[in-house]
C-alpha atoms as a PDB file:
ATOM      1  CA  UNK A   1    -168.727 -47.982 131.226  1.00  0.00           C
ATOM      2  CA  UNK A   2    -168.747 -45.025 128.887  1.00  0.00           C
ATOM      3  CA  UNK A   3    -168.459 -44.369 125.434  1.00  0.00           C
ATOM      4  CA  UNK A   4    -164.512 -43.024 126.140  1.00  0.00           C
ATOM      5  CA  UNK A   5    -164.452 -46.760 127.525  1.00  0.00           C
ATOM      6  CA  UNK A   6    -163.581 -45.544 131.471  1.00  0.00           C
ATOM      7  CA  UNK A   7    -165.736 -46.095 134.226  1.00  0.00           C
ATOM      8  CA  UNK A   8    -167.095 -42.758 134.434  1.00  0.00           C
ATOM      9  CA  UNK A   9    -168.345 -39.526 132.627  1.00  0.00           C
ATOM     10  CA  UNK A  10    -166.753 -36.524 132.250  1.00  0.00           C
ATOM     11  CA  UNK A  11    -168.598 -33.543 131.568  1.00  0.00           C
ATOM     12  CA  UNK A  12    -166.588 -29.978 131.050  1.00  0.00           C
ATOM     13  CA  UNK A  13    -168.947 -27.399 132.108  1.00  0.00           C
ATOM     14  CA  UNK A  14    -167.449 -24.233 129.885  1.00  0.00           C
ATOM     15  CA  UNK A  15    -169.378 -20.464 129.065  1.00  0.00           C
ATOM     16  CA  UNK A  16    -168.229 -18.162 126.804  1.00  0.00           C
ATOM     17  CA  UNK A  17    -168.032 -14.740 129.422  1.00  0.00           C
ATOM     18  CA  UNK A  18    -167.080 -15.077 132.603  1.00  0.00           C
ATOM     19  CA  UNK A  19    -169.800 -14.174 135.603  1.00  0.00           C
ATOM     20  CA  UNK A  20    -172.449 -16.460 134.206  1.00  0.00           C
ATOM     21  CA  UNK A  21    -172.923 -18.808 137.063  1.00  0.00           C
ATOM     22  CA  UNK A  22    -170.246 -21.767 135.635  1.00  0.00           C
ATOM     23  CA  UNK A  23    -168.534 -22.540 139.113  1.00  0.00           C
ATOM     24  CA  UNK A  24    -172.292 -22.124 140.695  1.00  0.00           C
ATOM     25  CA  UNK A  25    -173.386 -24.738 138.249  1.00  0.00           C
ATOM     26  CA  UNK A  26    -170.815 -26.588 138.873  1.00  0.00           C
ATOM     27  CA  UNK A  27    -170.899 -27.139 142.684  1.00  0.00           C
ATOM     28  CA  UNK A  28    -174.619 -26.892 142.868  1.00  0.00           C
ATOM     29  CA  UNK A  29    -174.778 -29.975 139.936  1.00  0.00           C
ATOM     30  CA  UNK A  30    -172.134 -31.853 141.158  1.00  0.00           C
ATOM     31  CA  UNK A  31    -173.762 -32.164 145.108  1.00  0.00           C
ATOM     32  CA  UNK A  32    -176.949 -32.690 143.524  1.00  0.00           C
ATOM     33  CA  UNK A  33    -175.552 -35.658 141.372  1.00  0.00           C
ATOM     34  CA  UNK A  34    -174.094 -36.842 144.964  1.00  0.00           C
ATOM     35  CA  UNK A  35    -177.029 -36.710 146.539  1.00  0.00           C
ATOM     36  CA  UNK A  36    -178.574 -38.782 144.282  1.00  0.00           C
ATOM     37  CA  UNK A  37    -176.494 -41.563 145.509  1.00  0.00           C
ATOM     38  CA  UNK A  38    -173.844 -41.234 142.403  1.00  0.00           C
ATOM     39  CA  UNK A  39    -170.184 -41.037 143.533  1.00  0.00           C
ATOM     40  CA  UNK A  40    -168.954 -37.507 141.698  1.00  0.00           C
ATOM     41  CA  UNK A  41    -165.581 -35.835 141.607  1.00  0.00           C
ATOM     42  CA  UNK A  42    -165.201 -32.197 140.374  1.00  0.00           C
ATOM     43  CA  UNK A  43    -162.125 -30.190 139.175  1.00  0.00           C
ATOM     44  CA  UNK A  44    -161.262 -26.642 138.981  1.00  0.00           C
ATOM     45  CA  UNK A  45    -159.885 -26.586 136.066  1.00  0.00           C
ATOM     46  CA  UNK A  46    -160.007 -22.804 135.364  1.00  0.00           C
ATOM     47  CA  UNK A  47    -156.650 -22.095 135.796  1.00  0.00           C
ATOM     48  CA  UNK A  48    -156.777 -18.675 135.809  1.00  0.00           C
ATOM     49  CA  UNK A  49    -159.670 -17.704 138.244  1.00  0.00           C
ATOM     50  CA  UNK A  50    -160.050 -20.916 140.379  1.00  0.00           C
ATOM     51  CA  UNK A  51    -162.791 -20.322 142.678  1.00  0.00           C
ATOM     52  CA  UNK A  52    -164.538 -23.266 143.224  1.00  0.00           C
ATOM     53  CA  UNK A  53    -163.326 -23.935 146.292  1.00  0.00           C
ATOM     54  CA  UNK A  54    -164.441 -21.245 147.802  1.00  0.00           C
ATOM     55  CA  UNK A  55    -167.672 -22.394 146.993  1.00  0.00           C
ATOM     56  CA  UNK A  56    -167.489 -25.858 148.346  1.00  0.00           C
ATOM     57  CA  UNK A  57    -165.826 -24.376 151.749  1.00  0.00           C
ATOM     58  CA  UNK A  58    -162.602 -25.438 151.562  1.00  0.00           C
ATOM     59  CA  UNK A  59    -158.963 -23.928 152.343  1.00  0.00           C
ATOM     60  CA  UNK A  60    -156.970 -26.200 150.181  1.00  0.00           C
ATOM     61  CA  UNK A  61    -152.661 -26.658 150.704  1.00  0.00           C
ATOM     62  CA  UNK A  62    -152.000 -28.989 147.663  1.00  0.00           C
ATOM     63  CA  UNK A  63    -154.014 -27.951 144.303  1.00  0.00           C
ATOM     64  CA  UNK A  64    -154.454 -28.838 141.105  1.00  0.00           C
ATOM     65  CA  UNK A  65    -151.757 -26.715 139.943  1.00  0.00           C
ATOM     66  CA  UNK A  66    -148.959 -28.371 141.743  1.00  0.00           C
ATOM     67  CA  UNK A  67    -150.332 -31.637 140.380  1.00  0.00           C
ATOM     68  CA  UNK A  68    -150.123 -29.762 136.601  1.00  0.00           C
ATOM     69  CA  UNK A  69    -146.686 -28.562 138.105  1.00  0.00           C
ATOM     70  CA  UNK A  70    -145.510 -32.000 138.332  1.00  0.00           C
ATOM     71  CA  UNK A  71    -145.072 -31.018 142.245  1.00  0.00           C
ATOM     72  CA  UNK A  72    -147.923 -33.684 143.454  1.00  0.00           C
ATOM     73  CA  UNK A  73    -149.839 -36.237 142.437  1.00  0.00           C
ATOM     74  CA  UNK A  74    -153.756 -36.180 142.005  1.00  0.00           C
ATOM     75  CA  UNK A  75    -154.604 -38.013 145.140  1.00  0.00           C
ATOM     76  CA  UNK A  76    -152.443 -35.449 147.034  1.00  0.00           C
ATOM     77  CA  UNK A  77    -155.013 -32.349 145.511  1.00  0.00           C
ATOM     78  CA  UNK A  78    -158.046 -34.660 146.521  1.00  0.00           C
ATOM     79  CA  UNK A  79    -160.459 -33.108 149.053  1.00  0.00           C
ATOM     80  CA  UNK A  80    -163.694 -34.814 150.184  1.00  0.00           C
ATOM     81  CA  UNK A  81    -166.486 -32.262 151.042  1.00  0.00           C
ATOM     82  CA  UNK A  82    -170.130 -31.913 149.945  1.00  0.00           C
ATOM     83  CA  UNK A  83    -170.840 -35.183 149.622  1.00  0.00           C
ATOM     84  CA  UNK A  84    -168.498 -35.311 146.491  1.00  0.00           C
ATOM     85  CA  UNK A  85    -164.523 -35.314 145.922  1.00  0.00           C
ATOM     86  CA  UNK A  86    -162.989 -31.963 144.718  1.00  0.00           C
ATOM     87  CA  UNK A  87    -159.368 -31.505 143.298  1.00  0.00           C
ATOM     88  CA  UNK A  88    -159.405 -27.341 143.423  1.00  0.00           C
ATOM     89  CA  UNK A  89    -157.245 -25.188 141.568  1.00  0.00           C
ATOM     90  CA  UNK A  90    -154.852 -22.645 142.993  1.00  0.00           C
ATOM     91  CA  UNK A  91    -155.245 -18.848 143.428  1.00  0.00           C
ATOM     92  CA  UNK A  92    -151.436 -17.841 142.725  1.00  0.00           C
ATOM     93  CA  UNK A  93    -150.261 -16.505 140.210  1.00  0.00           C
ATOM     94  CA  UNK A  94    -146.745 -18.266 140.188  1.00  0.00           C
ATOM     95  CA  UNK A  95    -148.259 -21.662 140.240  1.00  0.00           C
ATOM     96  CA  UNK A  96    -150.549 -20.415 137.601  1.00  0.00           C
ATOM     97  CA  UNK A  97    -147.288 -20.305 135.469  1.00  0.00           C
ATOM     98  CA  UNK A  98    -145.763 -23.399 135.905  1.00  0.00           C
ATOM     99  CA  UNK A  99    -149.411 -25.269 135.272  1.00  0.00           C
ATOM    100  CA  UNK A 100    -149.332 -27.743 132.159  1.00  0.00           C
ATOM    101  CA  UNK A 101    -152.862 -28.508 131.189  1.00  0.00           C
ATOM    102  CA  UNK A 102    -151.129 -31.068 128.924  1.00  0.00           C
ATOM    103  CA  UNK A 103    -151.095 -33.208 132.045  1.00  0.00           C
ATOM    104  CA  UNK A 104    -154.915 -32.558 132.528  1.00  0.00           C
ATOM    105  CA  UNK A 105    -155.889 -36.311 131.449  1.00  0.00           C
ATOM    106  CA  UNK A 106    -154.216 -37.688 134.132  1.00  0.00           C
ATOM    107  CA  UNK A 107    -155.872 -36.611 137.318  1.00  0.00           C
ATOM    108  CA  UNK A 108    -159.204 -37.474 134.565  1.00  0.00           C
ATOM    109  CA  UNK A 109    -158.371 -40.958 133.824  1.00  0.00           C
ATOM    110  CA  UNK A 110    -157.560 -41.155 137.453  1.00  0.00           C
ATOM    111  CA  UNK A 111    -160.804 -39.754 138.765  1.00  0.00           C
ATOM    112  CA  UNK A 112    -162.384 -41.566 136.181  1.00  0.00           C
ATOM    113  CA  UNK A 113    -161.839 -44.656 137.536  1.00  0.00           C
ATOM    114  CA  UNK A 114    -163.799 -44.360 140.847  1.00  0.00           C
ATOM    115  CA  UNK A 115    -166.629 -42.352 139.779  1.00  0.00           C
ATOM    116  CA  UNK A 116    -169.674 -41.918 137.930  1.00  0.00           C
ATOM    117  CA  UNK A 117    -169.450 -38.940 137.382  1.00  0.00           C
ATOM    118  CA  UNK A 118    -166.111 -36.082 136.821  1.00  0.00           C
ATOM    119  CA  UNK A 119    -167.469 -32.417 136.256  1.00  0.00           C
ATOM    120  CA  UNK A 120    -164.464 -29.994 134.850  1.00  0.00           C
ATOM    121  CA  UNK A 121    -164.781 -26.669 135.700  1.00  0.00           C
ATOM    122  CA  UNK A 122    -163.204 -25.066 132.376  1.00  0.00           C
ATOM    123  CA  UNK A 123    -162.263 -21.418 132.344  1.00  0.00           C
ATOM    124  CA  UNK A 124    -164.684 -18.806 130.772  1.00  0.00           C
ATOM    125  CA  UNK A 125    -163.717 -17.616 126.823  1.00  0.00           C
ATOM    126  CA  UNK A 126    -161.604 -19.829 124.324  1.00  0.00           C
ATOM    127  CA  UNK A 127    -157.947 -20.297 125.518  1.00  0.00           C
ATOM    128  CA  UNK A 128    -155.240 -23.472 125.018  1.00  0.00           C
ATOM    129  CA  UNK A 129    -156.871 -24.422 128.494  1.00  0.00           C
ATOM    130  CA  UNK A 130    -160.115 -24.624 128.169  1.00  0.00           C
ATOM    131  CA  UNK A 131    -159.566 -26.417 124.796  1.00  0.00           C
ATOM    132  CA  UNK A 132    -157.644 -29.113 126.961  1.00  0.00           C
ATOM    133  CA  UNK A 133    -160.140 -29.291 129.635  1.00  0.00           C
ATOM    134  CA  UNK A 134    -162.955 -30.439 126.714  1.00  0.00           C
ATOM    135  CA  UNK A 135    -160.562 -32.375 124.901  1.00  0.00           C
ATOM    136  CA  UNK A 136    -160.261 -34.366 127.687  1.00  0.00           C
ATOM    137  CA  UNK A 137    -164.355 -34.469 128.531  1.00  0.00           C
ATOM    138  CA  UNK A 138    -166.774 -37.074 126.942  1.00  0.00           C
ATOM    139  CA  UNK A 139    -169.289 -33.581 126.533  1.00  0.00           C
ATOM    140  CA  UNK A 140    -169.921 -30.353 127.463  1.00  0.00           C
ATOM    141  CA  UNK A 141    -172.180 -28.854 129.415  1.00  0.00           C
ATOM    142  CA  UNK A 142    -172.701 -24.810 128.372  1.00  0.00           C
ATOM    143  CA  UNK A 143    -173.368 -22.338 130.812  1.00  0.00           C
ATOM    144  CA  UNK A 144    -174.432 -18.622 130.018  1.00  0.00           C
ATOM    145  CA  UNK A 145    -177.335 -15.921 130.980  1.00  0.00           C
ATOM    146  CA  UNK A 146    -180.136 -14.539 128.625  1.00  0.00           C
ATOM    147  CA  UNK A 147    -177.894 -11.573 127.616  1.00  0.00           C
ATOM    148  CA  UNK A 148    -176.985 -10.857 124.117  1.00  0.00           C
ATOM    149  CA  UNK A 149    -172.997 -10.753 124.947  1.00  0.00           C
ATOM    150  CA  UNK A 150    -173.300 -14.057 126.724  1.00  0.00           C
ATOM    151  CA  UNK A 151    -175.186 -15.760 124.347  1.00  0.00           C
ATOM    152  CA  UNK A 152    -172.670 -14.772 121.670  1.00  0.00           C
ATOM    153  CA  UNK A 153    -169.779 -16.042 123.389  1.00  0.00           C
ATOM    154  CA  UNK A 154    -171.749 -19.086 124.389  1.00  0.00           C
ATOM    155  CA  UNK A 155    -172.066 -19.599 120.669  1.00  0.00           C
ATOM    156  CA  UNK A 156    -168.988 -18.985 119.862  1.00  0.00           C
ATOM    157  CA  UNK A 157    -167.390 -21.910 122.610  1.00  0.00           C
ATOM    158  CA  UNK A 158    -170.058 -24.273 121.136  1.00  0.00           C
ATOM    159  CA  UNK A 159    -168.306 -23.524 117.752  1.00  0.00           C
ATOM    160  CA  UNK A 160    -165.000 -24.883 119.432  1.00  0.00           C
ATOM    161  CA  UNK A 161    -166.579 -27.990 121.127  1.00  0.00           C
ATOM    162  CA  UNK A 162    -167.887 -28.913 117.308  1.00  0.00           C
ATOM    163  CA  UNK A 163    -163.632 -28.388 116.368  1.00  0.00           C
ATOM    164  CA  UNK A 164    -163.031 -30.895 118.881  1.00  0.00           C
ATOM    165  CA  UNK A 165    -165.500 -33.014 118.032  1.00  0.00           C
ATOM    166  CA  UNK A 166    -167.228 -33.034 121.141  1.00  0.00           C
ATOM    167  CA  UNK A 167    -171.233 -33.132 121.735  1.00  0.00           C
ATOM    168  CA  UNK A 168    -172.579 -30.491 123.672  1.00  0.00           C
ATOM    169  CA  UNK A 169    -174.945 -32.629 125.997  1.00  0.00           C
ATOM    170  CA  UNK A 170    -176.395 -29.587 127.400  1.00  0.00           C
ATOM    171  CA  UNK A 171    -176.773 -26.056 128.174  1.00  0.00           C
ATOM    172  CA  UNK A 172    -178.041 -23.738 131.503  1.00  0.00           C
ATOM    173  CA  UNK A 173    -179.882 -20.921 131.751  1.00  0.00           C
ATOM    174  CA  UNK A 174    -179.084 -19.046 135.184  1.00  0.00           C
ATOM    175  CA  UNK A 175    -180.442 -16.010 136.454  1.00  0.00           C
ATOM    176  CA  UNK A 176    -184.338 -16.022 134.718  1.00  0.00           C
ATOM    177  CA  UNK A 177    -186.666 -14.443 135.640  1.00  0.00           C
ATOM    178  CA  UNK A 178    -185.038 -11.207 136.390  1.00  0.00           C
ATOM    179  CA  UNK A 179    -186.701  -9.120 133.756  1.00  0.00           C
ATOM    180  CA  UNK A 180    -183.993 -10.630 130.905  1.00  0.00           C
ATOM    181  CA  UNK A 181    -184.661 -12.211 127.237  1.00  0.00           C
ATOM    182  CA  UNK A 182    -186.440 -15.415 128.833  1.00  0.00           C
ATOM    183  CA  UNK A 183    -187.063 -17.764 125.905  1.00  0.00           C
ATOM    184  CA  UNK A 184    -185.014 -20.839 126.375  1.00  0.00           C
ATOM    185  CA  UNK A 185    -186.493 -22.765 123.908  1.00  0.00           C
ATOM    186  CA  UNK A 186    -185.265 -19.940 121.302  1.00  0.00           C
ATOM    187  CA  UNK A 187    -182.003 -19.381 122.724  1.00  0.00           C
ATOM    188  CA  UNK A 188    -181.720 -23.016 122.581  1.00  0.00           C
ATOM    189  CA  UNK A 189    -182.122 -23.245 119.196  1.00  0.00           C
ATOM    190  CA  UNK A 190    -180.194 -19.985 118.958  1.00  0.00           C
ATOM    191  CA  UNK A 191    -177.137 -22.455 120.196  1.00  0.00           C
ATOM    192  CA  UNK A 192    -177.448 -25.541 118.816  1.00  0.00           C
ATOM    193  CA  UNK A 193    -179.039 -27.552 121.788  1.00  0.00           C
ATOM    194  CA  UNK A 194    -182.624 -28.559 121.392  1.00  0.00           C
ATOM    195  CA  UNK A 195    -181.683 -32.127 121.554  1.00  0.00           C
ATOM    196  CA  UNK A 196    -179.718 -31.885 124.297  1.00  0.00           C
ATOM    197  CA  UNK A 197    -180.319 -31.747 128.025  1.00  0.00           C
ATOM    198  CA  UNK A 198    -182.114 -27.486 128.640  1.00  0.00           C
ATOM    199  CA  UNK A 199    -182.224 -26.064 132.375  1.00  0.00           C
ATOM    200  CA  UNK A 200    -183.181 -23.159 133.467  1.00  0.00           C
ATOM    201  CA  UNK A 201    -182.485 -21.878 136.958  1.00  0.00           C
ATOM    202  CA  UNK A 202    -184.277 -18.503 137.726  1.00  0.00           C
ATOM    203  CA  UNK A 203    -183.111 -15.385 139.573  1.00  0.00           C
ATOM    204  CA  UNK A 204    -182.296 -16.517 143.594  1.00  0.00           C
ATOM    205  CA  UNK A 205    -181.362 -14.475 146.212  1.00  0.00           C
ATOM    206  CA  UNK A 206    -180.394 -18.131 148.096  1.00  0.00           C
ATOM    207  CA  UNK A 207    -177.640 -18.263 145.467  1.00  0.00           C
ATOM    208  CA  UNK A 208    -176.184 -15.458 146.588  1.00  0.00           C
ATOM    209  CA  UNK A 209    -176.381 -16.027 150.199  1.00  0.00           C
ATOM    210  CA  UNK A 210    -175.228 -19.707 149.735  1.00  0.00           C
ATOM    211  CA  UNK A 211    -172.195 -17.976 147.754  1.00  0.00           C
ATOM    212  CA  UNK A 212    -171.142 -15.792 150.742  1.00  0.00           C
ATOM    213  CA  UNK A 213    -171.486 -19.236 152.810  1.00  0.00           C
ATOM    214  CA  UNK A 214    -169.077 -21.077 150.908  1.00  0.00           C
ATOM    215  CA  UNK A 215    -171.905 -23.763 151.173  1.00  0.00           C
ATOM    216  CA  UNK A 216    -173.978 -24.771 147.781  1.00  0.00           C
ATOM    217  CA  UNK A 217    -177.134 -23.560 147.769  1.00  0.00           C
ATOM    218  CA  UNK A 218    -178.736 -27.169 146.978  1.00  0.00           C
ATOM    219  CA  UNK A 219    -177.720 -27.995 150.812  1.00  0.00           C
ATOM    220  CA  UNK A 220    -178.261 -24.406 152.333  1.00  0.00           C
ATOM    221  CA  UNK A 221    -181.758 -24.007 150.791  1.00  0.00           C
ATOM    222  CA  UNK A 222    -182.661 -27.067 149.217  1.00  0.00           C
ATOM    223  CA  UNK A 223    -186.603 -26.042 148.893  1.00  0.00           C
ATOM    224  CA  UNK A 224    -184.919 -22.903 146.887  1.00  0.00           C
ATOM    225  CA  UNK A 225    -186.301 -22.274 143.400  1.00  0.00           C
ATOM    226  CA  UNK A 226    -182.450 -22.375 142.083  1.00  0.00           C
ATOM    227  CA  UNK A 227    -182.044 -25.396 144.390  1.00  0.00           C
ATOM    228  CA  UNK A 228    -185.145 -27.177 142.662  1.00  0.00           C
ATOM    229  CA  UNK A 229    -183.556 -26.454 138.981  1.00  0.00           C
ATOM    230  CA  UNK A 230    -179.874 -27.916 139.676  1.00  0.00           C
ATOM    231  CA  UNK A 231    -181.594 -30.947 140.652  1.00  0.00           C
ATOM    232  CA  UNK A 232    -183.819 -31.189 138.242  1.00  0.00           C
ATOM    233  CA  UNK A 233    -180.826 -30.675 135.504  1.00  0.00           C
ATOM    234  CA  UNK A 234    -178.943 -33.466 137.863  1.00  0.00           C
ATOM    235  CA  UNK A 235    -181.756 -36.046 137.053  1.00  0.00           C
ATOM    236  CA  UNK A 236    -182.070 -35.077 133.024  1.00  0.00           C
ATOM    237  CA  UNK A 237    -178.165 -34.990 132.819  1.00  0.00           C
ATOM    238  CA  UNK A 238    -177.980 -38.518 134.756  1.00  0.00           C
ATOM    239  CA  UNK A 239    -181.061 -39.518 132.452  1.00  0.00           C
ATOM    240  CA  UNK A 240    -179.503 -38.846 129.249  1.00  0.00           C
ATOM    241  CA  UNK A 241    -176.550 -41.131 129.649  1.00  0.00           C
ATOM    242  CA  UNK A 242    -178.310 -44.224 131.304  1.00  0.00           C
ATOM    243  CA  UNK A 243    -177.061 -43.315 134.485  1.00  0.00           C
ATOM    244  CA  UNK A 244    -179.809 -44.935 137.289  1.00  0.00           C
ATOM    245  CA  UNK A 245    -179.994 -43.683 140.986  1.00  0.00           C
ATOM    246  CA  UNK A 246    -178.885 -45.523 143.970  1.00  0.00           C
ATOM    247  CA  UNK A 247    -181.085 -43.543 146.066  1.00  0.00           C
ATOM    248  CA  UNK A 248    -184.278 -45.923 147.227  1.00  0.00           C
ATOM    249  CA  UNK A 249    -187.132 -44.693 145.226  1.00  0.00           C
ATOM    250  CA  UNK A 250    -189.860 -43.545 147.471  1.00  0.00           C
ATOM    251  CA  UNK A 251    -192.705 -46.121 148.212  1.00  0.00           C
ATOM    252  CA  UNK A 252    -196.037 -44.044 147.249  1.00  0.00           C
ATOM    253  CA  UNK A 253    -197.453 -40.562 147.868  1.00  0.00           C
ATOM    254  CA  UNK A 254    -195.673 -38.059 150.093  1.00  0.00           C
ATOM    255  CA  UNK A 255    -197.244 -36.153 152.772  1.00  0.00           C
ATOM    256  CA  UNK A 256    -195.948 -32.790 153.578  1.00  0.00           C
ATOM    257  CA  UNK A 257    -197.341 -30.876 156.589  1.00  0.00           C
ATOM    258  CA  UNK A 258    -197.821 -27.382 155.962  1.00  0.00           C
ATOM    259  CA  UNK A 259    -196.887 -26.493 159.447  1.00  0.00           C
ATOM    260  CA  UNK A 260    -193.648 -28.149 159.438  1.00  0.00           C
ATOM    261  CA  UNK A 261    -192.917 -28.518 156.629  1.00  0.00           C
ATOM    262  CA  UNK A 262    -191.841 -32.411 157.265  1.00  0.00           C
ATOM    263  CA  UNK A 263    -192.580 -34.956 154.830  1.00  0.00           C
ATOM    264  CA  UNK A 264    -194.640 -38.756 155.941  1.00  0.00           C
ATOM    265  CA  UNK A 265    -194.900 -41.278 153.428  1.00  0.00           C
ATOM    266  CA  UNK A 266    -198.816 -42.565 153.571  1.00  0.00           C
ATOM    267  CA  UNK A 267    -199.695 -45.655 155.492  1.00  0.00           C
ATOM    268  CA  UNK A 268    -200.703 -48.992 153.862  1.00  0.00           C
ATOM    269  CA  UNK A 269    -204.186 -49.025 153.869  1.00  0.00           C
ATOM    270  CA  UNK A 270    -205.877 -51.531 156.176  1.00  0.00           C
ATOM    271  CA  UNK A 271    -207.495 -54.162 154.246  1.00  0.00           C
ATOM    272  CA  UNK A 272    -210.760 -54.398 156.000  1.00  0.00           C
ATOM    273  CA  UNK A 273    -210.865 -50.601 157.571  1.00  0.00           C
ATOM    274  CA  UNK A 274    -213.688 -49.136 158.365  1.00  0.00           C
ATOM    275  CA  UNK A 275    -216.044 -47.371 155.933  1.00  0.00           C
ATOM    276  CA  UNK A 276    -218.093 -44.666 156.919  1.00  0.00           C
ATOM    277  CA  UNK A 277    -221.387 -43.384 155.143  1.00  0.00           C
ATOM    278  CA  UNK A 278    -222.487 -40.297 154.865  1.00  0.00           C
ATOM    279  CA  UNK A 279    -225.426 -38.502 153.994  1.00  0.00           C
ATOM    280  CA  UNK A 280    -225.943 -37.356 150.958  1.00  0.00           C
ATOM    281  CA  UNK A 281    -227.471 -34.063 151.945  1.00  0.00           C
ATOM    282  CA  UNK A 282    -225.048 -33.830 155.022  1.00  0.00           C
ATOM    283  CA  UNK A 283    -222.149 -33.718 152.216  1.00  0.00           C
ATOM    284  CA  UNK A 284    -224.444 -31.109 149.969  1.00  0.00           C
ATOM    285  CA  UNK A 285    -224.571 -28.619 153.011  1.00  0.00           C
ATOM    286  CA  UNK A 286    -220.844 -29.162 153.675  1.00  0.00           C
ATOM    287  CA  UNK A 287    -219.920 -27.746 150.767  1.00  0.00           C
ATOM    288  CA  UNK A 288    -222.013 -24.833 150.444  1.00  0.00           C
ATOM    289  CA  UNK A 289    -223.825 -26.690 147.628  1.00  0.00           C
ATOM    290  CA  UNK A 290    -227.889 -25.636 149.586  1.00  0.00           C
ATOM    291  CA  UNK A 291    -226.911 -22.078 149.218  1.00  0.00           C
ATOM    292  CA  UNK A 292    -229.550 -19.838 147.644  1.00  0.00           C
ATOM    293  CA  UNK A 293    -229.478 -19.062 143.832  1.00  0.00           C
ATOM    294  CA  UNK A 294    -227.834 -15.601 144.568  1.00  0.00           C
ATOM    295  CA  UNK A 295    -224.707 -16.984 146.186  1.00  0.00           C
ATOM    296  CA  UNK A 296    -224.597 -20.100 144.081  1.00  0.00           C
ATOM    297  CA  UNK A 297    -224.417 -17.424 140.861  1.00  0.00           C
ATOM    298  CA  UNK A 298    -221.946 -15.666 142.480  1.00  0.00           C
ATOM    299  CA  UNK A 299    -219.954 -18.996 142.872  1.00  0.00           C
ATOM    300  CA  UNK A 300    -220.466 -19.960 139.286  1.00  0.00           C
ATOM    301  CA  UNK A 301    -219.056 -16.296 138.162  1.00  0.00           C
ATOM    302  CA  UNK A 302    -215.831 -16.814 140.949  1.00  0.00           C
ATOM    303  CA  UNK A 303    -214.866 -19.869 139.197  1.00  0.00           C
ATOM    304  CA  UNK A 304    -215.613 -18.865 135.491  1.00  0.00           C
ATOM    305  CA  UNK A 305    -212.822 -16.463 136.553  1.00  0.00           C
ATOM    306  CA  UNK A 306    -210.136 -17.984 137.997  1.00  0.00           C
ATOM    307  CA  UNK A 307    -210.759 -21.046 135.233  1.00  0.00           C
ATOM    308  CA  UNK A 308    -210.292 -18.155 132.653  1.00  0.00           C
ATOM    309  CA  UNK A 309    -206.668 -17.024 134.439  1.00  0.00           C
ATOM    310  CA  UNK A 310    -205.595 -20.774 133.670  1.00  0.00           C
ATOM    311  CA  UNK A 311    -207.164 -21.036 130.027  1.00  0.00           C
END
């Protein structure tokens, strides 16, 4: 049980500029989280520019709008895909209009109940909407790129979490790498989020080709770099609230052929196997280690380099 006293978290993921990777985040964190053997329910709750989805692959009839309508009930927006249960928000414009976000802590106290974990997609900027979308969250989770604008706005929505009296429990980094203002540490501190959970995920052409899929790019290309980062900020988000795994842990050291790239957990050892001894000097001339004192310099001077690239 949480500190809001329901069964699961909620977590509003919010940025303060739109085009920062939110939705991405989103998806890609809440499949991860599932994958991990937690049962997680996400919501588009941008109202505005719902588009997530699209990026979970489905066509949905009954949205989160007509619940906010007062048209359906929660259960009747409820998709399962992914892994994970999504309630997605509506494209139209009319139904945009007749949305209440007032209603929004209904379909949470209602997803609450049956899951760990309930990510809100919030909307990008500071509206009445977003406000309602981390009134109702027990954090947020900020989103934004390395660029000055983004940063600023990020700021700026962190400023309006602190109104609401909300902790921000973390913030992402997306798109590194790419030649940008890379210091997360110091944008970190720029924010306000040292303590809190830090991820970066770098610059990925699988995001964008996992985008175009309508498939998140954690199942797509889940050897990805951007893959590896939105589950590594799935286990430090999971970490920081006590949440444990249900997934078996594995047993010992993993094997992974570099041909196939298939993974073997090692065997038990035998207890009485077979030891084999070998010759000293058979060992020596295995490794080149009889060579004469010209190539054995030229050895000594390889290494001194590459030691000095790590140093």
């Amino acid at each position: 049980m949480n500190e809001a006293g329901g069964d699961g978290y909620v977590f509003a993921v919010a940025s303060g500029k739109g085009g920062v990777g939110k939705s991405t985040t989103t998806a890609n964190l809440g499949v991860a989280l599932a994958d991990d053997g937690f049962d997680v329910a996400v919501v588009d709750v941008d109202l505005g520019m719902a588009n997530l989805a699209g990026l979970l692959g489905v066509d949905p009839d009954v949205t989160l709008h007509d619940v906010l309508g007062g048209e359906a009930s929660p259960a009747d927006a409820t998709y399962e895909t992914n892994g994970l249960t999504l309630i997605p928000g509506s494209t139209d414009l009319d139904q945009f209009a007749r949305a209440d976000a007032k209603s929004l802590h209904r379909v949470v106290e209602y997803l609450r109940e049956d899951n760990d974990v309930v990510l809100l997609d919030a909307g990008a900027g500071l509206s009445y909407d977003i406000a309602m979308a981390m009134s109702v969250a027990d954090g947020v989770l900020l989103v934004t790129t390395a660029e000055l604008n983004s940063l600023t706005d990020a700021t700026k929505t962190g400023k309006l979490v602190g109104k609401l009296d909300k902790p921000v429990v973390g913030a992402v980094f997306t798109r590194t790498g790419d030649g940008g203002f890379d210091d997360v540490e110091g944008i970190a501190a720029a924010l306000g989020t040292t303590d809190a959970v830090t991820a970066s995920v770098p610059h990925d052409d699988a995001v964008k080709l996992a985008v175009r899929k309508g498939t998140p790019v954690v199942s797509l290309k889940p050897e990805s770099p951007a893959a590896r980062a939105y589950d590594r900020l799935a286990a430090k988000l999971a970490d920081s609230v006590g949440m444990e795994s249900t997934e078996p842990e594995s047993s010992g050291f993993e094997w992974v052929d570099p041909d196939t790239g298939k993974t073997e957990e090692a065997a038990e050892p035998d207890d009485d196997g077979p030891v084999y001894e070998i010759p000293l000097e058979d060992l020596i001339e295995e490794a080149g280690l009889d060579a004469d004192e010209e190539t054995s310099k030229r050895r000594v001077k390889l290494y001194d380099r590459v030691k000095s690239k790590f140093s």
